[in-house]
PDB file of N, CA and C in Angstrom:
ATOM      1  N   UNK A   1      -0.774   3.295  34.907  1.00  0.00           N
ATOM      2  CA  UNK A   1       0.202   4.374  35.037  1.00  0.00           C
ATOM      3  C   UNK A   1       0.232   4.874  36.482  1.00  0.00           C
ATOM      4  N   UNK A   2       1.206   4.962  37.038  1.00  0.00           N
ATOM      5  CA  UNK A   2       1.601   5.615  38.532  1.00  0.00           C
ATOM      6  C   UNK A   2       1.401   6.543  38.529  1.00  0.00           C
ATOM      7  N   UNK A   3       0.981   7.447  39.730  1.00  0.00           N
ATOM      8  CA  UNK A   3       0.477   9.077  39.676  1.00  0.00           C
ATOM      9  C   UNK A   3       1.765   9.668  39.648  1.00  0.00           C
ATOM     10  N   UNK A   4       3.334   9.309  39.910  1.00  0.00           N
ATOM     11  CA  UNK A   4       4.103  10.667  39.290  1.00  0.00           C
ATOM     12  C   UNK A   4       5.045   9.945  38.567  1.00  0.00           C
ATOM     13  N   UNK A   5       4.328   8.877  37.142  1.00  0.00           N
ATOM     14  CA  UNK A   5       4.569   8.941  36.085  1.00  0.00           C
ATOM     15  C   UNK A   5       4.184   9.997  35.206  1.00  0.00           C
ATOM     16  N   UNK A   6       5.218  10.262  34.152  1.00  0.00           N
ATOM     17  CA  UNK A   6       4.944  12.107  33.510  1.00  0.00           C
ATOM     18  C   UNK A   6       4.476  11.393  31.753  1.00  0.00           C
ATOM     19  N   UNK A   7       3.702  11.995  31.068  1.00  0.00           N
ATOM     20  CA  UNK A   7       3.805  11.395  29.632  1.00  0.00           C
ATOM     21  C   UNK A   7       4.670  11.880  28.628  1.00  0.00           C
ATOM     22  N   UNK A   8       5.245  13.072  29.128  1.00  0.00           N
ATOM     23  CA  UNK A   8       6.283  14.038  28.731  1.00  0.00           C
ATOM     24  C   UNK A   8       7.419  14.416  29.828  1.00  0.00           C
ATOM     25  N   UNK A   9       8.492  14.778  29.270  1.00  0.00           N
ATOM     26  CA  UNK A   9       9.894  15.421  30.250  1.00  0.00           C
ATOM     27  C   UNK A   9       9.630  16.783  29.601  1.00  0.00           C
ATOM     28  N   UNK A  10      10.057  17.650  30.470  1.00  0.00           N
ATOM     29  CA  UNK A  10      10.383  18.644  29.843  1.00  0.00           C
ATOM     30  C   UNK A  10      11.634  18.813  30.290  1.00  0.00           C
ATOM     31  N   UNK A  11      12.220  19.550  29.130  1.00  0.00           N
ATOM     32  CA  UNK A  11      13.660  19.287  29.093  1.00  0.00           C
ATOM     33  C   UNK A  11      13.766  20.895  28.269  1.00  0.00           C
ATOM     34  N   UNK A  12      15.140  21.546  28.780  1.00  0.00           N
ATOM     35  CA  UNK A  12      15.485  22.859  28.327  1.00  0.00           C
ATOM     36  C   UNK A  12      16.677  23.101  27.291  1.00  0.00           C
ATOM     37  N   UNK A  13      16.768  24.019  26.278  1.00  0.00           N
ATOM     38  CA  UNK A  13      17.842  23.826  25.522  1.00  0.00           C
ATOM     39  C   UNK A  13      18.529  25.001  25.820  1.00  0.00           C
ATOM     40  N   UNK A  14      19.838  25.313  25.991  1.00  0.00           N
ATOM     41  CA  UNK A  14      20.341  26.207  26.537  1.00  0.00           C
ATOM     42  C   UNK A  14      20.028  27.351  27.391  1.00  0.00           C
ATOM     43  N   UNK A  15      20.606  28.491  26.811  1.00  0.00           N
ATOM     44  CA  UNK A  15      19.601  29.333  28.225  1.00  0.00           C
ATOM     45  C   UNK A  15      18.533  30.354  27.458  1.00  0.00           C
ATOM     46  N   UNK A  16      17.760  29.993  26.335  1.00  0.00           N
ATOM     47  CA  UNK A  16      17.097  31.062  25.921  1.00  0.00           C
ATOM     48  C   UNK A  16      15.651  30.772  26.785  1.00  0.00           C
ATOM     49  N   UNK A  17      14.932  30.013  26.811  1.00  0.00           N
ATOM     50  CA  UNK A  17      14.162  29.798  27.771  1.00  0.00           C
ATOM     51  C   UNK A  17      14.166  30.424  29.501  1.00  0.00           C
ATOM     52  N   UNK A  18      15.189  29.625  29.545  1.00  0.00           N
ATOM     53  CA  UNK A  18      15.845  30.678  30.861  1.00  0.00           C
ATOM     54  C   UNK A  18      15.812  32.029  31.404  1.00  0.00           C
ATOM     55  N   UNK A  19      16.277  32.414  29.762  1.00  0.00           N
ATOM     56  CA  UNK A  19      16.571  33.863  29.854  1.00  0.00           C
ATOM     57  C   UNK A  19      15.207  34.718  30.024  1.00  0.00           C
ATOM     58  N   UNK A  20      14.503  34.114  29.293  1.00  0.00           N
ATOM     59  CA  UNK A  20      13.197  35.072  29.371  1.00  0.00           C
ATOM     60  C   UNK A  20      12.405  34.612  30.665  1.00  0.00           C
ATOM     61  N   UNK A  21      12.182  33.186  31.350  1.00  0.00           N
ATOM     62  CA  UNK A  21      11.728  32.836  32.593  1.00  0.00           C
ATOM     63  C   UNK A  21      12.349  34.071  33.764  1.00  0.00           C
ATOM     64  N   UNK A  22      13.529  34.446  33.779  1.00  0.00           N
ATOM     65  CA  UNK A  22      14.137  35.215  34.713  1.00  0.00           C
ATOM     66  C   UNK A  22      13.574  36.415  34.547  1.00  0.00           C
ATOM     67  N   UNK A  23      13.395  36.801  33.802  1.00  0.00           N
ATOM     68  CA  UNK A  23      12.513  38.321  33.483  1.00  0.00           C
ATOM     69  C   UNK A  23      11.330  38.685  33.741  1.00  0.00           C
ATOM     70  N   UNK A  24      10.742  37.290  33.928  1.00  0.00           N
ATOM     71  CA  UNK A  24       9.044  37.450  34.581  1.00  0.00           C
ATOM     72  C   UNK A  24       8.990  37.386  36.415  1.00  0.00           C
ATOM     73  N   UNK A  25       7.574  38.522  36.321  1.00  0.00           N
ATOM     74  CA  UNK A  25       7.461  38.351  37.616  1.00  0.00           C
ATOM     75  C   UNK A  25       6.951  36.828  38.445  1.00  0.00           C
ATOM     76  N   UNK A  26       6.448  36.823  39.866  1.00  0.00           N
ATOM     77  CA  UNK A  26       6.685  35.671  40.339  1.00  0.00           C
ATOM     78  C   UNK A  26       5.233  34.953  40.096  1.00  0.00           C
ATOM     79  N   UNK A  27       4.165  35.872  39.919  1.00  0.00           N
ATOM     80  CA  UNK A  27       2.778  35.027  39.797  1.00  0.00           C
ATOM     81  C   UNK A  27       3.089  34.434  38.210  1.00  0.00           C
ATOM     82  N   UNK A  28       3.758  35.236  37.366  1.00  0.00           N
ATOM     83  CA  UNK A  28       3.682  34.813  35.852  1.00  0.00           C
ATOM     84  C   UNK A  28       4.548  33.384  36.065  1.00  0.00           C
ATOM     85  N   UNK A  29       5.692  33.650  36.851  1.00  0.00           N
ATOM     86  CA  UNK A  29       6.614  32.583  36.678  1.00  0.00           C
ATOM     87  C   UNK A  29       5.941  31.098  37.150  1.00  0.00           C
ATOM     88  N   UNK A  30       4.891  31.127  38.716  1.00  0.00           N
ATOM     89  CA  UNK A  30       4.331  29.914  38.726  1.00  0.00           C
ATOM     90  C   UNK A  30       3.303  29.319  38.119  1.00  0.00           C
ATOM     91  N   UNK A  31       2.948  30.417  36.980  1.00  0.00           N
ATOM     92  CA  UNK A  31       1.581  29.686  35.762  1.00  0.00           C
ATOM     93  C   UNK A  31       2.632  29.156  34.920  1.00  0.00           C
ATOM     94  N   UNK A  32       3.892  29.533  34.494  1.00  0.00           N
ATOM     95  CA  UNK A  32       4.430  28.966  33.778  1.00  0.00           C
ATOM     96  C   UNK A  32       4.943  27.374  34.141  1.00  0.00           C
ATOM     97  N   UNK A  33       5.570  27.755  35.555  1.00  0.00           N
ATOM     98  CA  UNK A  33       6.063  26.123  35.835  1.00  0.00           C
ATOM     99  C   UNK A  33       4.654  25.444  36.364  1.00  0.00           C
ATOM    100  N   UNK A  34       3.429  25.625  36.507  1.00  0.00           N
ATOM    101  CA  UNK A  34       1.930  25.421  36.695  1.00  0.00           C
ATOM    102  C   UNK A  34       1.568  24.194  35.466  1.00  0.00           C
ATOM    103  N   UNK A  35       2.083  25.330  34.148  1.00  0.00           N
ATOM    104  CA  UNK A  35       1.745  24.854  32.758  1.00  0.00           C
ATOM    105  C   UNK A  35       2.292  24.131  32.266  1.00  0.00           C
ATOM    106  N   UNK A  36       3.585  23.996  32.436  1.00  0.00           N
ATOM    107  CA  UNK A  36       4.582  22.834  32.272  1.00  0.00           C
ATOM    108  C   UNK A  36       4.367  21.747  33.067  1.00  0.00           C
ATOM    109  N   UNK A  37       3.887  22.084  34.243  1.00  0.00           N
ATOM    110  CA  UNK A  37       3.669  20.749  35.170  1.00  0.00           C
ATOM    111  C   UNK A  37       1.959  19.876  34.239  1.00  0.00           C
ATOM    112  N   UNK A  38       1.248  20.301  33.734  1.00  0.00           N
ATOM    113  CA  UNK A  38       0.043  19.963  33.243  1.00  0.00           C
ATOM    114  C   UNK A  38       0.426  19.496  31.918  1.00  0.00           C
ATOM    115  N   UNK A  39       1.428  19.888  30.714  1.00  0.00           N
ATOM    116  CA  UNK A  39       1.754  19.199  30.197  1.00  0.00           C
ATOM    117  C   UNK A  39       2.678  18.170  29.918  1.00  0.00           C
ATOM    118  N   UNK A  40       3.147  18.058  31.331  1.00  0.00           N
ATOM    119  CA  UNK A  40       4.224  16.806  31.248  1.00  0.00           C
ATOM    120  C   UNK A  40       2.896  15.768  31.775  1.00  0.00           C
ATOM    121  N   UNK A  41       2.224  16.041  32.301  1.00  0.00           N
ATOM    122  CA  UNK A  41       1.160  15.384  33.253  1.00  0.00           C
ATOM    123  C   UNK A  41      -0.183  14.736  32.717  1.00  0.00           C
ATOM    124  N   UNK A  42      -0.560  15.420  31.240  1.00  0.00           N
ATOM    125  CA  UNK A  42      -1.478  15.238  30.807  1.00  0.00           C
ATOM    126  C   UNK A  42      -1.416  14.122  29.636  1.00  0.00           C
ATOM    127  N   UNK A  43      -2.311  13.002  29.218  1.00  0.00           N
ATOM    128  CA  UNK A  43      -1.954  12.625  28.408  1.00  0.00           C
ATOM    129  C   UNK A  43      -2.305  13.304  27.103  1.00  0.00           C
ATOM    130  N   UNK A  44      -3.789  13.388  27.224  1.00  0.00           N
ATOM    131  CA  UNK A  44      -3.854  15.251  26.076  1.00  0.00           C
ATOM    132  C   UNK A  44      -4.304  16.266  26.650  1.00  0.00           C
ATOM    133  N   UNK A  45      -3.016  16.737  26.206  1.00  0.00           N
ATOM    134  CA  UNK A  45      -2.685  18.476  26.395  1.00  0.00           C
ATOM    135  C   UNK A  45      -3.872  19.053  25.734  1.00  0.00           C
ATOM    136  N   UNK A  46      -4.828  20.167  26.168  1.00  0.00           N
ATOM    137  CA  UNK A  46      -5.688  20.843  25.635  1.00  0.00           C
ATOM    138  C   UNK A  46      -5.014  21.746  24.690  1.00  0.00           C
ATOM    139  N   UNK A  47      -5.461  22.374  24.029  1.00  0.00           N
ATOM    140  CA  UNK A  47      -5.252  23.270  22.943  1.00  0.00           C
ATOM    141  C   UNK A  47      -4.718  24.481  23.617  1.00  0.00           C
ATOM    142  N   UNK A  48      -5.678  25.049  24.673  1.00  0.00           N
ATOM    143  CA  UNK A  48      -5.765  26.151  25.444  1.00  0.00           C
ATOM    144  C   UNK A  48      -4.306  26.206  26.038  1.00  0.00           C
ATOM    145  N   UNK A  49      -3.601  24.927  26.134  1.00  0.00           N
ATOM    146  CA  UNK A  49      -2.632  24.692  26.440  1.00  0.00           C
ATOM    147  C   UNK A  49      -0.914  24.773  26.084  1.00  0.00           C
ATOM    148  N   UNK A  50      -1.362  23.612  24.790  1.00  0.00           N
ATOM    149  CA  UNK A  50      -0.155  23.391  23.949  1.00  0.00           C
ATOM    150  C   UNK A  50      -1.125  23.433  22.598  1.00  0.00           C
ATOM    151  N   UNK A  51      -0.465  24.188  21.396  1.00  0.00           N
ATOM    152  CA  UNK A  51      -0.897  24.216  20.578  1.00  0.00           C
ATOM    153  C   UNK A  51       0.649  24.160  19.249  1.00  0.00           C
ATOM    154  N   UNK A  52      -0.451  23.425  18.001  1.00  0.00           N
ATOM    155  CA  UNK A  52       0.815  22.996  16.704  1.00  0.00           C
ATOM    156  C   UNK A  52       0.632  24.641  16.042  1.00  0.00           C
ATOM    157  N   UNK A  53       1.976  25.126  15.467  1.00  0.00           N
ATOM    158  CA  UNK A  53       1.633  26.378  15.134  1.00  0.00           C
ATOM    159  C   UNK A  53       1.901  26.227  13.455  1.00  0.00           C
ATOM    160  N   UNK A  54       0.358  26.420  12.741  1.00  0.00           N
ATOM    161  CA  UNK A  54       0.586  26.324  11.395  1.00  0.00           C
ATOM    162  C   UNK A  54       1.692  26.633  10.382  1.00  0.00           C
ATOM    163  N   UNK A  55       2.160  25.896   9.323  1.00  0.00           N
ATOM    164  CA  UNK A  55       2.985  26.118   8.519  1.00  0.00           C
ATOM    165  C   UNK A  55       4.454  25.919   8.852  1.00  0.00           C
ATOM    166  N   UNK A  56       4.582  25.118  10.421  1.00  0.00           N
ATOM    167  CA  UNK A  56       6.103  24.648  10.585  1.00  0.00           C
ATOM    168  C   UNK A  56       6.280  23.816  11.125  1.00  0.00           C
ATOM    169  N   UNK A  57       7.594  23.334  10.894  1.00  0.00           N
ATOM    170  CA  UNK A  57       8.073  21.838  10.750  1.00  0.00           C
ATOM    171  C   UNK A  57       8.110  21.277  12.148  1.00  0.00           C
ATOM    172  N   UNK A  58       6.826  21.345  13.260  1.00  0.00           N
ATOM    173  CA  UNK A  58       6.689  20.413  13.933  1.00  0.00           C
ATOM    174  C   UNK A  58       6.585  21.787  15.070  1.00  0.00           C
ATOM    175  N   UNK A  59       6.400  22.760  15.009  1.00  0.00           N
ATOM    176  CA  UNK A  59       6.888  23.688  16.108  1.00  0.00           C
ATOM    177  C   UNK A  59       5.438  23.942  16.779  1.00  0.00           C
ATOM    178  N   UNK A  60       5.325  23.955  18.177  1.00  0.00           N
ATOM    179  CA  UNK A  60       4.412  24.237  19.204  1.00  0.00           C
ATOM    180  C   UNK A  60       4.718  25.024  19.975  1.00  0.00           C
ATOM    181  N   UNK A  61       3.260  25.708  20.232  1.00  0.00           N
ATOM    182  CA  UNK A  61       3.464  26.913  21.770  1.00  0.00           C
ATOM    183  C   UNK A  61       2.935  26.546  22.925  1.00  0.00           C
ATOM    184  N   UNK A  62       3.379  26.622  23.879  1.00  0.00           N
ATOM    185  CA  UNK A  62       3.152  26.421  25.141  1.00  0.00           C
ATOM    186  C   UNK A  62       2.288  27.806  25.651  1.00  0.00           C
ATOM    187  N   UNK A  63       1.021  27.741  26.040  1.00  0.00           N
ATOM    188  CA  UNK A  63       0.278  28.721  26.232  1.00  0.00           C
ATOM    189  C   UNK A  63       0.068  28.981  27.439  1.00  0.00           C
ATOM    190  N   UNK A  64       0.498  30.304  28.153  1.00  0.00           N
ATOM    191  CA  UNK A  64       0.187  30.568  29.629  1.00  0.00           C
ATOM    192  C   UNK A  64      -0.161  31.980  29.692  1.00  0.00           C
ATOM    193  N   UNK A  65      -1.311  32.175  30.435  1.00  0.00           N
ATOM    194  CA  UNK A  65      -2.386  32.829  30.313  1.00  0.00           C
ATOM    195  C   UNK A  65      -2.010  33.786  31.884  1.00  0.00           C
ATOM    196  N   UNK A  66      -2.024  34.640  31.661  1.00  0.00           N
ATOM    197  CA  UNK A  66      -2.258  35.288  33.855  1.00  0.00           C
ATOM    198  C   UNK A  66      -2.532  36.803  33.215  1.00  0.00           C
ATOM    199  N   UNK A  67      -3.576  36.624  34.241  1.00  0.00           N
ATOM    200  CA  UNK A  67      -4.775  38.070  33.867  1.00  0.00           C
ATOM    201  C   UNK A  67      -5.183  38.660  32.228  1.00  0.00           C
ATOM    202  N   UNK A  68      -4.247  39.506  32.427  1.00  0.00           N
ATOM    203  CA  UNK A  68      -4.471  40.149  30.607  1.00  0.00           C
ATOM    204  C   UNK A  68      -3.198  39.831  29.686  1.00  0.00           C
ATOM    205  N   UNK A  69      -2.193  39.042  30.687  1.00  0.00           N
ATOM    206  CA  UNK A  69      -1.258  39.056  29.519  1.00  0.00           C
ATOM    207  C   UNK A  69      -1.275  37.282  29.688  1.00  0.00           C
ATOM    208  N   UNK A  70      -0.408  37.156  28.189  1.00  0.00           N
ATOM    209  CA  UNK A  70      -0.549  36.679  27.460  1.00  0.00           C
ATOM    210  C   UNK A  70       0.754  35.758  26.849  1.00  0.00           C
ATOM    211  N   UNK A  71       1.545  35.185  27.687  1.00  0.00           N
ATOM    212  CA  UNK A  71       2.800  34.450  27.092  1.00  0.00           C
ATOM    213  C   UNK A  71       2.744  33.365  26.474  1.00  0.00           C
ATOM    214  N   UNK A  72       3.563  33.466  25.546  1.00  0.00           N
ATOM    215  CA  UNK A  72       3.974  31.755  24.295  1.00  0.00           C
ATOM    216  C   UNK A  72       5.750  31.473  24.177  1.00  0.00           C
ATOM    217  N   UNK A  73       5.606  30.121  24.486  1.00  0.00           N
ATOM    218  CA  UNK A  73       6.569  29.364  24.797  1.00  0.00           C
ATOM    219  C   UNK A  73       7.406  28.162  24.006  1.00  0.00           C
ATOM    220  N   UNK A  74       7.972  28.766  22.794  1.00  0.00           N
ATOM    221  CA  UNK A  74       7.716  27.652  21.702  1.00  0.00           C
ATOM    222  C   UNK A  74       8.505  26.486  22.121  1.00  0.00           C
ATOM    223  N   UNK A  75       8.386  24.977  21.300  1.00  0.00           N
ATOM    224  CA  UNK A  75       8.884  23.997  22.217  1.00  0.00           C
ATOM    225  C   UNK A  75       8.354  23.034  20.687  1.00  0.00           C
ATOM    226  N   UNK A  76       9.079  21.607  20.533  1.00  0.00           N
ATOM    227  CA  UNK A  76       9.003  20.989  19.861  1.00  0.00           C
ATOM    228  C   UNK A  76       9.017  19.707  20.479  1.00  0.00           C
ATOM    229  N   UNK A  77       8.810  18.496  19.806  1.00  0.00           N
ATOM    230  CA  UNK A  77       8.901  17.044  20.185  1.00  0.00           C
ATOM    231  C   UNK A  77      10.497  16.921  19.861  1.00  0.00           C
ATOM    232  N   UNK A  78      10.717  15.704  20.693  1.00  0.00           N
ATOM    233  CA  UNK A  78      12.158  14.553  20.450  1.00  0.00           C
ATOM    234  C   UNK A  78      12.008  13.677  20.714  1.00  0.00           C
ATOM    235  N   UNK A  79      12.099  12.551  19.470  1.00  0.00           N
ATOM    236  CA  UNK A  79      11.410  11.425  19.546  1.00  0.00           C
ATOM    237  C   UNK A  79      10.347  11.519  20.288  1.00  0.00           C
ATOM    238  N   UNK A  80       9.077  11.758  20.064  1.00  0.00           N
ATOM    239  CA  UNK A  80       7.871  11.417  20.609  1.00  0.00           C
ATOM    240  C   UNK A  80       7.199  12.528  22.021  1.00  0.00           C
ATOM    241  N   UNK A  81       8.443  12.145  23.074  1.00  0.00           N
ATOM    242  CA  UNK A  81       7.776  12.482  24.491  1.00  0.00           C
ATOM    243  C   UNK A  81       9.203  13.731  25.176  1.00  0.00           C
ATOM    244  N   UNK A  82       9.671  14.196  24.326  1.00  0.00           N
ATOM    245  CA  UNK A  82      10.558  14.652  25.074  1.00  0.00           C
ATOM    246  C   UNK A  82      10.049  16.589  24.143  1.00  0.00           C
ATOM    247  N   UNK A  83       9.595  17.600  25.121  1.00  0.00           N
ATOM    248  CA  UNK A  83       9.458  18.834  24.631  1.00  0.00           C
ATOM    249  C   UNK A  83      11.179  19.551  24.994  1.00  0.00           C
ATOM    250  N   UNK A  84      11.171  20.161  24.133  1.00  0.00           N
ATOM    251  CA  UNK A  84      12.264  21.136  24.428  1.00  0.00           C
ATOM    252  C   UNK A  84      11.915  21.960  24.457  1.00  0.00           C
ATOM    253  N   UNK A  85      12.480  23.216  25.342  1.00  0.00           N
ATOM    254  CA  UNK A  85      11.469  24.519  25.029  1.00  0.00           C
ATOM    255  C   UNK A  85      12.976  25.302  24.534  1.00  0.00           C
ATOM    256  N   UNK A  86      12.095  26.667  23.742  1.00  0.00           N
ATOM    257  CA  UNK A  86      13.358  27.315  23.097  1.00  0.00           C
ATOM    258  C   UNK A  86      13.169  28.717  23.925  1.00  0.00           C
ATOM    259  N   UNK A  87      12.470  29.385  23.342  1.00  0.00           N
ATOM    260  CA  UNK A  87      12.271  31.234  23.685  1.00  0.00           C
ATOM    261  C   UNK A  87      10.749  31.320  23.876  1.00  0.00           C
ATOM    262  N   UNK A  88      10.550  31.974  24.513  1.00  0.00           N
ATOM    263  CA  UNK A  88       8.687  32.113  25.013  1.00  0.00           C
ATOM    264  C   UNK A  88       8.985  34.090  25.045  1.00  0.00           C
ATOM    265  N   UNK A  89       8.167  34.478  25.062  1.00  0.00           N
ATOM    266  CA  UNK A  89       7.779  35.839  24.820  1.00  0.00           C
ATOM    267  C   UNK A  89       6.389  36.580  25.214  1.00  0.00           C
ATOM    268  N   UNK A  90       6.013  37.863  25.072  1.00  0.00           N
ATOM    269  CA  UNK A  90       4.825  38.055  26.095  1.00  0.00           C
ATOM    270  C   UNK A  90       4.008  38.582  24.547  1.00  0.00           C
ATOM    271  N   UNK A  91       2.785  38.368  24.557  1.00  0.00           N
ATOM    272  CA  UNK A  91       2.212  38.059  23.551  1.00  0.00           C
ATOM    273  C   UNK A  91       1.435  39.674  23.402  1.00  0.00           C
ATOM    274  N   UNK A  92       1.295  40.351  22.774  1.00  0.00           N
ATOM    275  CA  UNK A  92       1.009  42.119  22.583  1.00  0.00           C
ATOM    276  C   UNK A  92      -0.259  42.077  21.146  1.00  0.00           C
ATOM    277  N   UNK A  93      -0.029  40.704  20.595  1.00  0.00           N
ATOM    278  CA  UNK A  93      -1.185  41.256  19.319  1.00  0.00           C
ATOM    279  C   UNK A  93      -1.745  39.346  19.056  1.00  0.00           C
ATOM    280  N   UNK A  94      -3.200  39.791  18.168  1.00  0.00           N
ATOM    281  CA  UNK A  94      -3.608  37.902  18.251  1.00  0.00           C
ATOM    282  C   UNK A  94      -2.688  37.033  17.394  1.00  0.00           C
ATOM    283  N   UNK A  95      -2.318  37.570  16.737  1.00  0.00           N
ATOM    284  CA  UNK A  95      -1.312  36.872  15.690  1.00  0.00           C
ATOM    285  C   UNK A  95       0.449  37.009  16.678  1.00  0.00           C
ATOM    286  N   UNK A  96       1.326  35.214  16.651  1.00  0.00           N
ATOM    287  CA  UNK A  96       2.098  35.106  16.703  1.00  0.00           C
ATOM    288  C   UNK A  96       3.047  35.775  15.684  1.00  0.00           C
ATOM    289  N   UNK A  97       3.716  36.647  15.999  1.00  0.00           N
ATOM    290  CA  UNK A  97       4.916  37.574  15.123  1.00  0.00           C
ATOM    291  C   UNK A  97       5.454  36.524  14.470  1.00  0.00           C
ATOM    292  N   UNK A  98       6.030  36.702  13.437  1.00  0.00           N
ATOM    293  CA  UNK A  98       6.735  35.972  12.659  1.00  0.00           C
ATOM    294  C   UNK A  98       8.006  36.167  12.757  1.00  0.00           C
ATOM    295  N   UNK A  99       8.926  36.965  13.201  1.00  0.00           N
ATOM    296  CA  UNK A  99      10.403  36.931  13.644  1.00  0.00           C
ATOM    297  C   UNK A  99      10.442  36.047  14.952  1.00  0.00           C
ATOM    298  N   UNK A 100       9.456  36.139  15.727  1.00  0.00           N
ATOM    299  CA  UNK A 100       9.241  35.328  16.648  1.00  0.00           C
ATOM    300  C   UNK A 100       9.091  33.643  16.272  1.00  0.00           C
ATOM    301  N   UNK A 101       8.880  33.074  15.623  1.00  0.00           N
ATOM    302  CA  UNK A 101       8.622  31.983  14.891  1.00  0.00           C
ATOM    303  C   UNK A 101       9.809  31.662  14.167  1.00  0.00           C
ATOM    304  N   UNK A 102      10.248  32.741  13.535  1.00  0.00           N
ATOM    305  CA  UNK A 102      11.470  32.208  12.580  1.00  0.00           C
ATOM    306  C   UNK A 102      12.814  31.871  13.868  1.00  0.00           C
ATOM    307  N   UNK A 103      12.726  32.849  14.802  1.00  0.00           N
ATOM    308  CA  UNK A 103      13.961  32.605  16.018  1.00  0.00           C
ATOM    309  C   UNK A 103      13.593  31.188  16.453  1.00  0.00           C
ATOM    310  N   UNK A 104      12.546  30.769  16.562  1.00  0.00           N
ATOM    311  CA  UNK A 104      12.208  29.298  17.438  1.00  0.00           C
ATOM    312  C   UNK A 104      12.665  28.531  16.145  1.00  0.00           C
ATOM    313  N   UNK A 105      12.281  28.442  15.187  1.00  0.00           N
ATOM    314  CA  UNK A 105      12.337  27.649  13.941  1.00  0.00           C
ATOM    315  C   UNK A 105      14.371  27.819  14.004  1.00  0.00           C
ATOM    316  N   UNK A 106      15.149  28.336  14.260  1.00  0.00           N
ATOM    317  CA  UNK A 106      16.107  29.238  13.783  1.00  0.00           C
ATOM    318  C   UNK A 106      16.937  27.916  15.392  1.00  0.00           C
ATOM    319  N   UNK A 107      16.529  28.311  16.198  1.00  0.00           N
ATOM    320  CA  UNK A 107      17.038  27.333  17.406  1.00  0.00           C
ATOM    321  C   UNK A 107      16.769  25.768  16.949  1.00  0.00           C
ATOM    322  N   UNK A 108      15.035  25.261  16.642  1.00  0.00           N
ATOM    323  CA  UNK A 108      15.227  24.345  16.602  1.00  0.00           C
ATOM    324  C   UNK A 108      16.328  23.156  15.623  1.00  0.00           C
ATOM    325  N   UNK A 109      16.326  24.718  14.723  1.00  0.00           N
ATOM    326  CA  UNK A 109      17.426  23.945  13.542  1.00  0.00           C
ATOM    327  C   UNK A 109      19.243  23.570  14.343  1.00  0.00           C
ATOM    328  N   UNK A 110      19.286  24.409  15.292  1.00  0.00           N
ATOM    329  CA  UNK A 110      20.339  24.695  15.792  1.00  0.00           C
ATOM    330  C   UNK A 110      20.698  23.625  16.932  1.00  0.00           C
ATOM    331  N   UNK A 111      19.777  23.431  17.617  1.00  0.00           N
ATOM    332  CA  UNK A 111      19.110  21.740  18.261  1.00  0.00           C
ATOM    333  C   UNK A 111      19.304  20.517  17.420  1.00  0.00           C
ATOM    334  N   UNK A 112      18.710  20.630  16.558  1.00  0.00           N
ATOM    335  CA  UNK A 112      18.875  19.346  15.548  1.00  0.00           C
ATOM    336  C   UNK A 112      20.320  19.124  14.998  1.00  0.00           C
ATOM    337  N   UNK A 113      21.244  20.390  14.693  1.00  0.00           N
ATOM    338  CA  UNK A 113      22.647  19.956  14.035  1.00  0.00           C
ATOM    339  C   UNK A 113      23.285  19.668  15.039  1.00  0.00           C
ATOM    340  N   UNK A 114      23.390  19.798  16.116  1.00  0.00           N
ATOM    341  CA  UNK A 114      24.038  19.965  17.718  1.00  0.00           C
ATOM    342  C   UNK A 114      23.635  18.155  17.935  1.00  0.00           C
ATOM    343  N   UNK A 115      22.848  17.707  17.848  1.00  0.00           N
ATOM    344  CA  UNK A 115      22.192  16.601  18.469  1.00  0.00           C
ATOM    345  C   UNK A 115      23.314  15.364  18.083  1.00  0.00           C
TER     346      UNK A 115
END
């Protein structure tokens, strides 16, 4: 494998991702494109990293960490190597909210009929 062969693309689905990237400040914003660069890069993604979020149909968080807070970035497979990311959010309690989950679940469905 060539050093800027990626094992993943990351790839964006409209602008909800976007939307919330624009809202963060600038140290948060380069752990995020930091974290994305490590999982397009890695062949396994650590946990600490990318994680499967129990009880749904394929849905993962993208985990980025800076100081005390705490952002998640949900994102799914296509065919295999391709993440999409949907809505990421700043994380306030240990448990992922569940309206939060149902909106990612709620896009990815919205991704899939679109496709």
């Amino acid at each position: 494998m060539h050093k800027n062969e990626k094992y993943r693309k990351v790839t964006f689905y409209k602008n909800y991702f976007q939307d919330f990237f624009d809202q963060q400040n600038k140290k948060v914003k380069a752990k995020i494109v930091w974290t994305l660069e490590l999982v397009e890069d890695l062949q396994r993604v650590p946990e600490t990293y990318l994680k499967h979020i129990e009880n749904t149909d394929g849905l993962y968080e993208i985990r980025v960490q800076v100081a005390n807070d705490t952002f998640r970035i949900f994102c799914f497979f296509d065919q295999g190597l391709l993440v999409v990311l949907i809505n990421g959010f700043q994380k306030k309690t240990q448990k992922t909210p569940r309206k939060e989950i149902e909106l990612a679940l709620k896009i990815k469905s919205e991704y899939e009929s679109e496709k």
